[in-house]
N, C-alpha and C. Protein backbone atom coordinates (compact mmCIF):
# COMPACT_ATOMS: atom_id res chain seq x y z
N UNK A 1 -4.27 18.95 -56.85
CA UNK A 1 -3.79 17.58 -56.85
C UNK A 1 -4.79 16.72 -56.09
N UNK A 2 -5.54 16.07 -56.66
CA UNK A 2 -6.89 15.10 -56.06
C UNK A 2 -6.05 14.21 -55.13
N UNK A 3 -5.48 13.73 -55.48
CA UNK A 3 -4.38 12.64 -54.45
C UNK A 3 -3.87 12.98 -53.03
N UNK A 4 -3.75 14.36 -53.32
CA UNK A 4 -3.22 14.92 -52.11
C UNK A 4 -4.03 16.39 -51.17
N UNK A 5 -5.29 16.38 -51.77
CA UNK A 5 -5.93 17.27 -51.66
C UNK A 5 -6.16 17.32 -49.86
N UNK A 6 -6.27 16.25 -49.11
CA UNK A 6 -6.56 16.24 -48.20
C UNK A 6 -5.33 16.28 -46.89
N UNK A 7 -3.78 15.73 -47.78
CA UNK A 7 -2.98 15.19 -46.76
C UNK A 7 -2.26 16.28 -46.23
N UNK A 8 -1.81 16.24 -45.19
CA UNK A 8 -0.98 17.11 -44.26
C UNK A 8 0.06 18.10 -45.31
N UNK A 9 -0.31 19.65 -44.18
CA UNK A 9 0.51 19.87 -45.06
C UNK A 9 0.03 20.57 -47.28
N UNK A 10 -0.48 19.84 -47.29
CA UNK A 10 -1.47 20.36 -48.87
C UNK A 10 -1.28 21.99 -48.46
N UNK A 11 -2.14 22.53 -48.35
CA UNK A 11 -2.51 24.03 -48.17
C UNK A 11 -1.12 25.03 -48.62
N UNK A 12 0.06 24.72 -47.42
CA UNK A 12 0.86 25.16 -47.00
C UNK A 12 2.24 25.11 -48.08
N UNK A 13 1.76 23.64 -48.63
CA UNK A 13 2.96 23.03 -49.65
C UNK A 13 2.90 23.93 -51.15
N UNK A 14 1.35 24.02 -51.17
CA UNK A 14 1.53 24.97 -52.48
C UNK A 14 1.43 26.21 -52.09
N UNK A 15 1.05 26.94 -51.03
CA UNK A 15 1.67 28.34 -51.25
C UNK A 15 3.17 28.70 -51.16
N UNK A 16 3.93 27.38 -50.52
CA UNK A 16 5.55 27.82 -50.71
C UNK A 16 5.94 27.04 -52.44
N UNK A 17 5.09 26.56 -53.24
CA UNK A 17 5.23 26.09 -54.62
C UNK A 17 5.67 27.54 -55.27
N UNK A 18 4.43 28.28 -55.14
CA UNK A 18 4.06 29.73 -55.47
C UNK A 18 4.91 30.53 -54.96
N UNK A 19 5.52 30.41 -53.84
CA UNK A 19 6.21 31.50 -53.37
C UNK A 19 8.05 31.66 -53.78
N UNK A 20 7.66 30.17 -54.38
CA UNK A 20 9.47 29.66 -54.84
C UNK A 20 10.09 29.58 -53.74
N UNK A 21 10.02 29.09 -52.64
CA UNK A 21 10.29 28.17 -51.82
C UNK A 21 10.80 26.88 -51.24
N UNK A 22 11.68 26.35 -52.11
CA UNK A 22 11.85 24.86 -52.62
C UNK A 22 12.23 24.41 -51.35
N UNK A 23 12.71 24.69 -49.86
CA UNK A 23 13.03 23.89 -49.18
C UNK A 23 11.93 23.53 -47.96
N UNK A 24 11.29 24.59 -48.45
CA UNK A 24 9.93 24.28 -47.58
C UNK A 24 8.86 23.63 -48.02
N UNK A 25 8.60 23.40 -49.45
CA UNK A 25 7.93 22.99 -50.01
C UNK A 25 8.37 21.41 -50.22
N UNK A 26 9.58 20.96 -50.31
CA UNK A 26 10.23 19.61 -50.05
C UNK A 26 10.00 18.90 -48.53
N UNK A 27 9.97 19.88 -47.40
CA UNK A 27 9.83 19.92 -46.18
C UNK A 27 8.66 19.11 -46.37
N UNK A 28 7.60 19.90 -46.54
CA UNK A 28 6.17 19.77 -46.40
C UNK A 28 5.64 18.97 -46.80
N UNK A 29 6.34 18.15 -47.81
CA UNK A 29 5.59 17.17 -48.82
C UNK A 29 6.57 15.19 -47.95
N UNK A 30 6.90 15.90 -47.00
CA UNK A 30 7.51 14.22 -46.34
C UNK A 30 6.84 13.54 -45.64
N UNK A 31 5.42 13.90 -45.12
CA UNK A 31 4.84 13.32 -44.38
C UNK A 31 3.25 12.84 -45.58
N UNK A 32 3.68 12.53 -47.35
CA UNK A 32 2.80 12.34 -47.89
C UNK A 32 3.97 10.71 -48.50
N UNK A 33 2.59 9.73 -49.08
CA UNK A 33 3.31 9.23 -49.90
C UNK A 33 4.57 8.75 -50.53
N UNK A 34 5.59 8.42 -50.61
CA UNK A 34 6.68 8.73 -51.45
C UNK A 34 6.57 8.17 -52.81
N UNK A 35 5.27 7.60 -53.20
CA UNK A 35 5.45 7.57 -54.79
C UNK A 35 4.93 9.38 -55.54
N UNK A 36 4.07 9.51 -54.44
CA UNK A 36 3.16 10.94 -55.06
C UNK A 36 4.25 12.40 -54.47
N UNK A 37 4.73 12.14 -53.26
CA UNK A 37 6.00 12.94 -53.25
C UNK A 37 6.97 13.14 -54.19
N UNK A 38 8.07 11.88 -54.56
CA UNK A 38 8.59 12.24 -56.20
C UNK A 38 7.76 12.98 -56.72
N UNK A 39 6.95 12.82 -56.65
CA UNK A 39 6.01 12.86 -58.37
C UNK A 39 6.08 14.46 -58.63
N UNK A 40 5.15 14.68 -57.47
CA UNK A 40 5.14 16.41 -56.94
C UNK A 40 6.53 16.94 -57.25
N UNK A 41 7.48 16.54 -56.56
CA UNK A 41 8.87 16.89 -56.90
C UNK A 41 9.47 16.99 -58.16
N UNK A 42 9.07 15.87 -58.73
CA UNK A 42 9.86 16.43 -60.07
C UNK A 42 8.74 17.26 -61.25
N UNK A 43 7.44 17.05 -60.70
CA UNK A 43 6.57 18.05 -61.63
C UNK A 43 6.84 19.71 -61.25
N UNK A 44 7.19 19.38 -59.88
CA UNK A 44 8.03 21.11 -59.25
C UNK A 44 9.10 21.32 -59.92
N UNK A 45 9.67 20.56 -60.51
CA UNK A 45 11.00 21.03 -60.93
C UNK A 45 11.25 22.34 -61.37
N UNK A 46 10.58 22.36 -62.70
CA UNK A 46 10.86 23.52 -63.49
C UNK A 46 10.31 25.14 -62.54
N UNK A 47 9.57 25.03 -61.31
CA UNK A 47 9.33 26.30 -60.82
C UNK A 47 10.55 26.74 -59.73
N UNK A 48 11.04 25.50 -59.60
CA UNK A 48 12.25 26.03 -58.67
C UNK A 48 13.89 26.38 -59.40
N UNK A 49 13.75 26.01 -60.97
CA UNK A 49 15.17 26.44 -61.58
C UNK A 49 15.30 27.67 -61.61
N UNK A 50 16.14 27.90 -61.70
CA UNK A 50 16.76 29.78 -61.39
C UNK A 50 17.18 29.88 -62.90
């Protein structure tokens, strides 16, 4: 994600993406943006449905 490649948090946010992690990965992404947060969020969607 070029947008967010640098901001707090990045690194950490997608290995709990990967790890299916959704409350840590929501965690992690609050100290970015909130237009690019949604965004992330609902492009996460489909890895966190059960």
């Amino acid at each position: 994600m070029e947008m967010v490649g640098d901001a707090p948090g990045f690194e950490e946010s997608a290995r709990a993406l990967f790890a299916g992690e959704a409350g840590r990965f929501e965690s992690l992404l609050l100290a970015w943006p909130e237009d690019v947060r949604e965004h992330a969020l609902w492009l996460a969607t489909d890895a966190f449905a059960a």
